[in-house]
C-alpha atoms as a PDB file:
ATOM      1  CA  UNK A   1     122.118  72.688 113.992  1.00  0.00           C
ATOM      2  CA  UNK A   2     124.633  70.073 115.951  1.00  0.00           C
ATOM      3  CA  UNK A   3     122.729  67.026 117.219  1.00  0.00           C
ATOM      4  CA  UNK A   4     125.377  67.464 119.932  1.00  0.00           C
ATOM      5  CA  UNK A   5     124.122  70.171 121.238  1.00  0.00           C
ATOM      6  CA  UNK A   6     121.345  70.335 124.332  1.00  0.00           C
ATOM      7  CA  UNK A   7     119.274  72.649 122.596  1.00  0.00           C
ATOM      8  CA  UNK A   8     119.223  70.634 119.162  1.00  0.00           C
ATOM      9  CA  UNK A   9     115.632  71.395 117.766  1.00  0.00           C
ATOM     10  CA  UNK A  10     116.020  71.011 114.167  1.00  0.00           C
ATOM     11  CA  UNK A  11     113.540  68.123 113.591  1.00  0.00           C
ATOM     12  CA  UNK A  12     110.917  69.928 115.836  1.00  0.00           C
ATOM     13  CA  UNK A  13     111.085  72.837 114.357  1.00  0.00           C
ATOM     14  CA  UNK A  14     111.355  71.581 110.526  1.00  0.00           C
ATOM     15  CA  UNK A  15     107.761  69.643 111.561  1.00  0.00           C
ATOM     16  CA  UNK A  16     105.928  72.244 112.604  1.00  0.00           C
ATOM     17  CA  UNK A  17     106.682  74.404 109.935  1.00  0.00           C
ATOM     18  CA  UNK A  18     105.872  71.538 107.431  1.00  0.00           C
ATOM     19  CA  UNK A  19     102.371  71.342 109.922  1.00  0.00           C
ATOM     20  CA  UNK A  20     102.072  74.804 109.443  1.00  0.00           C
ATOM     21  CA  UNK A  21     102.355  74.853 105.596  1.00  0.00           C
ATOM     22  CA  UNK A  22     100.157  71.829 105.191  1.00  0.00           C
ATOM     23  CA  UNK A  23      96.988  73.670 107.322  1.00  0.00           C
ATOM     24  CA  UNK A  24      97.821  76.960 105.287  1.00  0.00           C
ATOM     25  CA  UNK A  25      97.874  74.913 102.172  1.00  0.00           C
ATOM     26  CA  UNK A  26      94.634  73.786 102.593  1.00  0.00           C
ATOM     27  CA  UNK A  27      92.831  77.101 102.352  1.00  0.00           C
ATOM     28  CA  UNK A  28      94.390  77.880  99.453  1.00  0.00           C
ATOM     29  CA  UNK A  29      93.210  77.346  95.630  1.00  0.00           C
ATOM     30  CA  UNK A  30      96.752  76.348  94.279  1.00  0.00           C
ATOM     31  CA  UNK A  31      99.964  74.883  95.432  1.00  0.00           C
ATOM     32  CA  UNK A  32     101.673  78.209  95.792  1.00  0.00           C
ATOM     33  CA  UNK A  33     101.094  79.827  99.786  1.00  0.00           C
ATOM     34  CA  UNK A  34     103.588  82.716 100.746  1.00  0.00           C
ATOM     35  CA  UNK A  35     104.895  82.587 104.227  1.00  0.00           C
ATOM     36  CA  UNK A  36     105.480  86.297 105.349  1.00  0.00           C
ATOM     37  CA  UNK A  37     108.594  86.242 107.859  1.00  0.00           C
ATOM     38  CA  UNK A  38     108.595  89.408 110.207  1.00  0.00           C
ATOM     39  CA  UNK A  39     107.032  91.076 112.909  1.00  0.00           C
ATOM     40  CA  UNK A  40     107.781  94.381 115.096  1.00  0.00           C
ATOM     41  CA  UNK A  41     110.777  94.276 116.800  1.00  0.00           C
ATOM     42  CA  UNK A  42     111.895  91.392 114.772  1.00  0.00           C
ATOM     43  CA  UNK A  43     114.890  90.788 112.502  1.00  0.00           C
ATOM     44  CA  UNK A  44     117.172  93.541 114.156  1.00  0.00           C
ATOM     45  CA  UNK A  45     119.818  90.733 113.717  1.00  0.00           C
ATOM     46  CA  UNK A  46     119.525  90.284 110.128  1.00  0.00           C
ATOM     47  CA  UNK A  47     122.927  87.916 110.089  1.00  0.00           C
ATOM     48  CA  UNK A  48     121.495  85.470 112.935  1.00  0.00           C
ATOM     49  CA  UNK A  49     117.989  85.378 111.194  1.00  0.00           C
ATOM     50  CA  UNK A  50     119.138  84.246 107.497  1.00  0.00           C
ATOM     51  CA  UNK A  51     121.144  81.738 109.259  1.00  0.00           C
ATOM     52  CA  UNK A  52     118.619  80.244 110.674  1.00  0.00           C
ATOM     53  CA  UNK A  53     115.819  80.634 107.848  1.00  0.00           C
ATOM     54  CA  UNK A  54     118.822  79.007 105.537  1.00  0.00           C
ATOM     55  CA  UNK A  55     119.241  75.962 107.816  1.00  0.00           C
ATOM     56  CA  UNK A  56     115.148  76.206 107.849  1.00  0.00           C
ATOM     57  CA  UNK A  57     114.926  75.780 104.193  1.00  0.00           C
ATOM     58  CA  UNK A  58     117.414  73.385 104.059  1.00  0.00           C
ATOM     59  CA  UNK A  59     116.388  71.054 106.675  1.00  0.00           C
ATOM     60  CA  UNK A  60     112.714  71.513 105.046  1.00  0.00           C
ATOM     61  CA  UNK A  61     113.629  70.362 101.847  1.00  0.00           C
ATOM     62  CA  UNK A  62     115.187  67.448 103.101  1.00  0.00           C
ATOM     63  CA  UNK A  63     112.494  66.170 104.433  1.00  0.00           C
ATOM     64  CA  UNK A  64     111.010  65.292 100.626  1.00  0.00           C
ATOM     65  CA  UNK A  65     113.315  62.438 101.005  1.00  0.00           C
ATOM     66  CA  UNK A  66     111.245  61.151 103.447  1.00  0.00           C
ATOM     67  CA  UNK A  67     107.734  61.836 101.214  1.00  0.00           C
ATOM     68  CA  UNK A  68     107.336  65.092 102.256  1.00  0.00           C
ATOM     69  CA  UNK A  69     105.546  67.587  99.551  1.00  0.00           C
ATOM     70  CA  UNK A  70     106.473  70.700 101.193  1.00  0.00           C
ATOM     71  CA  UNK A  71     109.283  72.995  98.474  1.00  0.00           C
ATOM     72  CA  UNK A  72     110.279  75.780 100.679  1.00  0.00           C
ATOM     73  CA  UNK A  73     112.825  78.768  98.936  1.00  0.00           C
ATOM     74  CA  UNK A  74     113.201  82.719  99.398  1.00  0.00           C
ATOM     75  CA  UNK A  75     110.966  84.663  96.966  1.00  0.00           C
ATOM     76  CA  UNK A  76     109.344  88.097  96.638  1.00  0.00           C
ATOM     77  CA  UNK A  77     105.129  88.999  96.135  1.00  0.00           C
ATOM     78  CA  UNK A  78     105.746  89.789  93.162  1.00  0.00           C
ATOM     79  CA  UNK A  79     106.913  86.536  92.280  1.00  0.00           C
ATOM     80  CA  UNK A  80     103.944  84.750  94.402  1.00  0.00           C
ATOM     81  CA  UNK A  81     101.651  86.326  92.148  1.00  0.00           C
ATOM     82  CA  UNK A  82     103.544  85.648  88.962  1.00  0.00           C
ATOM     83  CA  UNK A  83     102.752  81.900  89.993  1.00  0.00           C
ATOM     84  CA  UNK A  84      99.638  82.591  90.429  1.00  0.00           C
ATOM     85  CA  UNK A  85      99.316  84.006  87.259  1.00  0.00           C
ATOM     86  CA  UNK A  86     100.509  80.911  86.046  1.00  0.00           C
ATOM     87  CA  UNK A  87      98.632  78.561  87.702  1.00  0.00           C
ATOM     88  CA  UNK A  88      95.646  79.448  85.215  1.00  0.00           C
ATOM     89  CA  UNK A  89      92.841  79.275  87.781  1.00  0.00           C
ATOM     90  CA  UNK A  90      90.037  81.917  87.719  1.00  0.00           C
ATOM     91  CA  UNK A  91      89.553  83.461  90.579  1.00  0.00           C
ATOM     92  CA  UNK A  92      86.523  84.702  92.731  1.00  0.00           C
ATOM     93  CA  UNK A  93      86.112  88.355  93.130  1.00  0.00           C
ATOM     94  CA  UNK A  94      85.225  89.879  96.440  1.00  0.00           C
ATOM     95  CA  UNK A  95      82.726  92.347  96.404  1.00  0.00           C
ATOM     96  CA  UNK A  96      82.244  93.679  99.931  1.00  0.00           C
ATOM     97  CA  UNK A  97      84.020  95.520 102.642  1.00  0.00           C
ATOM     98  CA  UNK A  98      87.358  94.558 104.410  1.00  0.00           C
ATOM     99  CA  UNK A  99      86.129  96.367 107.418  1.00  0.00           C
ATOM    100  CA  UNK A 100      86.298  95.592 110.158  1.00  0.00           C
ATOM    101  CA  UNK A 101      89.305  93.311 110.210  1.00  0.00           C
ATOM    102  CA  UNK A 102      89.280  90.469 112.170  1.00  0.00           C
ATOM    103  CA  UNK A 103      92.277  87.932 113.264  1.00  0.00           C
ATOM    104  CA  UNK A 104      90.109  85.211 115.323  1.00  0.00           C
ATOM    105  CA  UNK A 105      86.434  84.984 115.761  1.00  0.00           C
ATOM    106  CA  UNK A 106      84.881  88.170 117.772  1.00  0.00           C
ATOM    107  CA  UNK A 107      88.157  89.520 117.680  1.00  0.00           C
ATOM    108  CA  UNK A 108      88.019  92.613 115.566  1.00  0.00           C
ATOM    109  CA  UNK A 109      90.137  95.526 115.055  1.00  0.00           C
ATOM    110  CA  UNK A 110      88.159  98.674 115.888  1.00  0.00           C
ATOM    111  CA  UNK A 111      89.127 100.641 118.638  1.00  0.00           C
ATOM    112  CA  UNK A 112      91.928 102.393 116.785  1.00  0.00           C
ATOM    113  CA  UNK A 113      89.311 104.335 114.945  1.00  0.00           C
ATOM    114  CA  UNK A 114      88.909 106.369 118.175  1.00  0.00           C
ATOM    115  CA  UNK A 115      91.614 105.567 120.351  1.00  0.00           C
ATOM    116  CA  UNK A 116      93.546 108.326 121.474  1.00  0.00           C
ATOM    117  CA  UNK A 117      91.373 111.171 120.190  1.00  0.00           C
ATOM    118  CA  UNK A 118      93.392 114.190 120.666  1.00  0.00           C
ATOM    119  CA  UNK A 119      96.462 112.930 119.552  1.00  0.00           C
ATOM    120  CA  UNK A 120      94.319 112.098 116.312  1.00  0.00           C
ATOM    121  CA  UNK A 121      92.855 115.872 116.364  1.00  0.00           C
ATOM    122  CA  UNK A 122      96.593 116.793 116.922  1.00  0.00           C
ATOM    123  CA  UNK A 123      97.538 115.494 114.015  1.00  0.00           C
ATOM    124  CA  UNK A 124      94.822 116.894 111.374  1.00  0.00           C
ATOM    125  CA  UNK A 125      95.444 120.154 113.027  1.00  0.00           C
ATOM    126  CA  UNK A 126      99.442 119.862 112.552  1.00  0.00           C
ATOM    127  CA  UNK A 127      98.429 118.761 108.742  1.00  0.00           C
ATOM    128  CA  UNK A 128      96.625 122.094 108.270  1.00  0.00           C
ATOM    129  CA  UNK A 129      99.654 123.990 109.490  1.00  0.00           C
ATOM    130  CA  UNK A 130     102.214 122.193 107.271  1.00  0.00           C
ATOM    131  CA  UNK A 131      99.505 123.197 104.236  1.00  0.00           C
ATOM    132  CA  UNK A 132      99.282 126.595 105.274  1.00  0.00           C
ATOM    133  CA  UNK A 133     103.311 127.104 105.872  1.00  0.00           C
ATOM    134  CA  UNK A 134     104.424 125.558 102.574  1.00  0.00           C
ATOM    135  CA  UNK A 135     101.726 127.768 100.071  1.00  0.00           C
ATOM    136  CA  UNK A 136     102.715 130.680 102.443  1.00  0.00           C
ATOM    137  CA  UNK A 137     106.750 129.621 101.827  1.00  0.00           C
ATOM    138  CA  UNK A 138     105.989 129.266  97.918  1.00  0.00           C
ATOM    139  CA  UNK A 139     104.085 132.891  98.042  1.00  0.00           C
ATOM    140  CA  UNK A 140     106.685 134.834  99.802  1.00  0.00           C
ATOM    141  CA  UNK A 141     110.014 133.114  98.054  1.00  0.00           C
ATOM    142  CA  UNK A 142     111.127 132.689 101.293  1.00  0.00           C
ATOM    143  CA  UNK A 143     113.159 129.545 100.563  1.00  0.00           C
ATOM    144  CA  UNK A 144     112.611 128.588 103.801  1.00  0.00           C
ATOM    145  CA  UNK A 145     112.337 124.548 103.555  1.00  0.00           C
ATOM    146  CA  UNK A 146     114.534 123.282 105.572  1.00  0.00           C
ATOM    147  CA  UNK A 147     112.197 125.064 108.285  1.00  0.00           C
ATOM    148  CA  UNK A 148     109.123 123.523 107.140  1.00  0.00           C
ATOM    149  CA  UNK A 149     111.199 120.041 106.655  1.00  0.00           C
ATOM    150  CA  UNK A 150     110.850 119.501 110.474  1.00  0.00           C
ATOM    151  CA  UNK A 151     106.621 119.688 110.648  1.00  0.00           C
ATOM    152  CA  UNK A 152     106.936 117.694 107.350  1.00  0.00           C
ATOM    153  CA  UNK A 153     109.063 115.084 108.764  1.00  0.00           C
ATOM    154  CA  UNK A 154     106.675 114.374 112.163  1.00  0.00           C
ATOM    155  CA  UNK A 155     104.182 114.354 110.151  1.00  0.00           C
ATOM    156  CA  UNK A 156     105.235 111.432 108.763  1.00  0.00           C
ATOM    157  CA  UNK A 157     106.021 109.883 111.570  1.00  0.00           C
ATOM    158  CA  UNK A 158     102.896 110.200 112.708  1.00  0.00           C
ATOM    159  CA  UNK A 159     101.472 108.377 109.761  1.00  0.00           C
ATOM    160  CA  UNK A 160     102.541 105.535 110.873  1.00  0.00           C
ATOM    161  CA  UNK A 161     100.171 102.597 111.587  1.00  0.00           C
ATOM    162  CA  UNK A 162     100.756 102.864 115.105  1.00  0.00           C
ATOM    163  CA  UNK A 163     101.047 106.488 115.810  1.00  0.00           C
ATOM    164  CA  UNK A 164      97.827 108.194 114.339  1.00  0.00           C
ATOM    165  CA  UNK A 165      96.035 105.335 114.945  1.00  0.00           C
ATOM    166  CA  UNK A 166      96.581 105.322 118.398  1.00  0.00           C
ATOM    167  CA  UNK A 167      97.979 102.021 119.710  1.00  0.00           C
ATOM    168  CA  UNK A 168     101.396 102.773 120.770  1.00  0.00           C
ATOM    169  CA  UNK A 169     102.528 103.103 124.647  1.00  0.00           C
ATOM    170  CA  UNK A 170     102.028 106.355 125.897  1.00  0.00           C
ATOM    171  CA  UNK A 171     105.596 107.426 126.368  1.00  0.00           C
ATOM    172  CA  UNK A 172     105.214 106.941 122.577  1.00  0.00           C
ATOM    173  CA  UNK A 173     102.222 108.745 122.156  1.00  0.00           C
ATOM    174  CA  UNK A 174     104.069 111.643 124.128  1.00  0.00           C
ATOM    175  CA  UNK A 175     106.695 111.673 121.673  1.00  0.00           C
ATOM    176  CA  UNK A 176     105.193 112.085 119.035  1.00  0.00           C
ATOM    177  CA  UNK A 177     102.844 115.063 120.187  1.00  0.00           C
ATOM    178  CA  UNK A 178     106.388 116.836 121.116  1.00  0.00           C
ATOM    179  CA  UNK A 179     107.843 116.497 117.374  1.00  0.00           C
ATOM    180  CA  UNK A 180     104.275 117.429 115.679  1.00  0.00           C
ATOM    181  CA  UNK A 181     104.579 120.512 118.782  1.00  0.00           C
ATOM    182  CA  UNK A 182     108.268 121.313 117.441  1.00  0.00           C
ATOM    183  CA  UNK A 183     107.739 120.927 114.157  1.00  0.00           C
ATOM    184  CA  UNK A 184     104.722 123.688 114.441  1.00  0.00           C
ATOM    185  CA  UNK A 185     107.288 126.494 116.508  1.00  0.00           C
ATOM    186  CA  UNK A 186     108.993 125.872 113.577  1.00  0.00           C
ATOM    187  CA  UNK A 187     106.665 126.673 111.058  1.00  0.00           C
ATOM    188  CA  UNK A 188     105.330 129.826 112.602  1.00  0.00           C
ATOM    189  CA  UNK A 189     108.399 131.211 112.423  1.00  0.00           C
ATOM    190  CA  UNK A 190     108.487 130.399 108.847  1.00  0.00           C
ATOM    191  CA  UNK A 191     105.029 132.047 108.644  1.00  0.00           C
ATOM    192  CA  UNK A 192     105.560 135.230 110.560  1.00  0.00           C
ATOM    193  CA  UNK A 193     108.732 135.254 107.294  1.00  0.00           C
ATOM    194  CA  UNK A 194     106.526 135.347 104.956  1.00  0.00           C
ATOM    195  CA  UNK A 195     104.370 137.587 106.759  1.00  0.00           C
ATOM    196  CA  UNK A 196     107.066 140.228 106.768  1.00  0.00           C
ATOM    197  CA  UNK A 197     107.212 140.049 103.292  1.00  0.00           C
ATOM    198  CA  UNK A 198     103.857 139.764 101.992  1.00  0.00           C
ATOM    199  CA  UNK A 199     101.953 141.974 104.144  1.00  0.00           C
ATOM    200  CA  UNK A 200     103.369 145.765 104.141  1.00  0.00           C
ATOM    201  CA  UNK A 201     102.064 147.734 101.849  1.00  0.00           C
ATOM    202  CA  UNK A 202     104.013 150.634 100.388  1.00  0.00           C
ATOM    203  CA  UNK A 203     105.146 152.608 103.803  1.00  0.00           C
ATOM    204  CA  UNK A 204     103.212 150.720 106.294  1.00  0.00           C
ATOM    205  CA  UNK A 205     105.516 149.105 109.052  1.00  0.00           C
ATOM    206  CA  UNK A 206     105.783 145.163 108.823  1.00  0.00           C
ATOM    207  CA  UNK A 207     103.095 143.454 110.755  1.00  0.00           C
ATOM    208  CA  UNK A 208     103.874 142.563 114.764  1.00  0.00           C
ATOM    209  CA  UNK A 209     104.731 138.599 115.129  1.00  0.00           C
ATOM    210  CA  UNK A 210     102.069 136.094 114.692  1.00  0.00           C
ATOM    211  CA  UNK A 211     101.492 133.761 117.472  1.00  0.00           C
ATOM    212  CA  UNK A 212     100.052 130.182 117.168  1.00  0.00           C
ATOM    213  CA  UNK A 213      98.551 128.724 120.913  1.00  0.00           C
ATOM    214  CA  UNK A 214      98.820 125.089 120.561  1.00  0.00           C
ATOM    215  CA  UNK A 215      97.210 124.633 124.189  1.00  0.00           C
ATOM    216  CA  UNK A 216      94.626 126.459 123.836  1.00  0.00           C
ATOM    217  CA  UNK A 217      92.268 123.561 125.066  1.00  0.00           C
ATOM    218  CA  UNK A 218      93.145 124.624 128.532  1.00  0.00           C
ATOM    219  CA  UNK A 219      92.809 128.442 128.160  1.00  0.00           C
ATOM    220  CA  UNK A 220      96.904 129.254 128.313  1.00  0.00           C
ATOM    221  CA  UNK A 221      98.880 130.690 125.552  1.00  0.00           C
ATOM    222  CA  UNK A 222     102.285 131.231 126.887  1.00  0.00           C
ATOM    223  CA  UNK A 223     104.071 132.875 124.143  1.00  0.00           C
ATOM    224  CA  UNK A 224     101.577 136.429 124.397  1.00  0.00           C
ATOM    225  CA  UNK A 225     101.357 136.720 128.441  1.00  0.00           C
ATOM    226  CA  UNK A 226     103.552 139.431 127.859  1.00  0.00           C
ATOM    227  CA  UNK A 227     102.342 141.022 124.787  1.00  0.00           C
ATOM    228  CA  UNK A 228     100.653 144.459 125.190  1.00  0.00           C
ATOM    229  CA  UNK A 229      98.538 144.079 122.320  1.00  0.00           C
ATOM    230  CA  UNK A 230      96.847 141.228 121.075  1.00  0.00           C
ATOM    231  CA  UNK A 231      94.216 140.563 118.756  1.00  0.00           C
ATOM    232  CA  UNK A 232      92.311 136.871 118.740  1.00  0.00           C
END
């Protein structure tokens, strides 16, 4: 923030932040607005961004000197909405849907619904898995969690808002269809465990291994091309 500098944009940016609080203002039933800071792939420098959101605040504030109305400080939602407690106003209730969201007119946000249908399938199916491993785990005492922990941990991966719903890259999409597809070799193992141990009966031999075919969609199941006996 030197005004010796060729880059000095202090008063440029300090007005259009001040513009930008006054239009956001102005749709809003008290004096209190919240201005969210953050975005993906944003604030990886956290040092160089609270520099310049202090120098922000500062140079904002400053500006009441010259009749400005704009207060601008740190805060939390939670204290947002303590103000707004405050304020005293009644306020309306909405009745209807949120959906579907919309950011500009005609611009809605539906096609993640579908987008990317098998990697949504992929995940429910993965879900079911994780369900059946963990009651099998628990039935057998097979303290076997850490094995389960991998399936578990994709899985949430995958819940994230841009994995299941389908708008990341595809080299993204890739990866996480390989840790859901690792995470499942790991829980059949876990389940052929507790097979071993749940399913003989007196003198009968344990049970052969169970096999999962998670591409099954294209008629291949590579782990029993060479097993002599198989039952589907």
């Amino acid at each position: 923030d030197d005004p010796r500098l060729h880059d000095y944009n202090v008063p440029e940016r300090v007005q259009a932040f001040i513009q930008a609080s006054q239009k956001q203002a102005a749709g809003y039933a008290t004096n209190h607005i919240i201005s969210p800071m953050g975005a993906d792939f944003h604030y990886e420098n956290a040092n160089e961004w609270f520099k310049n959101l202090d120098k922000l605040i500062k140079y904002v504030n400053l500006e009441q000197a010259n009749g400005s109305n704009v207060n601008t400080f740190y805060s939390t939602p939670s204290c947002y909405l303590y103000a707004l407690n405050k304020a005293g106003r009644t306020w309306t209730t909405k009745t209807d849907d949120f959906f579907p969201y919309a950011d500009r007119p005609h611009g809605f946000w539906t096609g993640y619904f579908t987008s990317r249908p098998a990697l949504k399938r992929y995940e429910r199916h993965s879900n079911n898995i994780l369900q059946i491993t963990r009651q099998l785990n628990a039935f057998s005492n097979s303290q076997l969690r850490n094995s389960i922990f991998v399936l578990s941990e994709a899985m949430g991966v995958v819940q994230h808002h841009d994995a299941v719903s389908g708008t990341e890259k595809q080299e993204v999409a890739f990866d996480y269809a390989q840790r859901l597809s690792v995470g499942i070799d790991n829980a059949i193992r876990v389940i052929n465990k507790a097979f071993d141990k749940l399913l003989p009966k007196d003198t009968q031999p344990a049970p052969g291994p169970q096999f999962l075919c998670q591409v099954t969609n294209i008629s291949e199941c590579l782990p029993v091309q060479d097993q002599t006996r198989v039952t589907t």
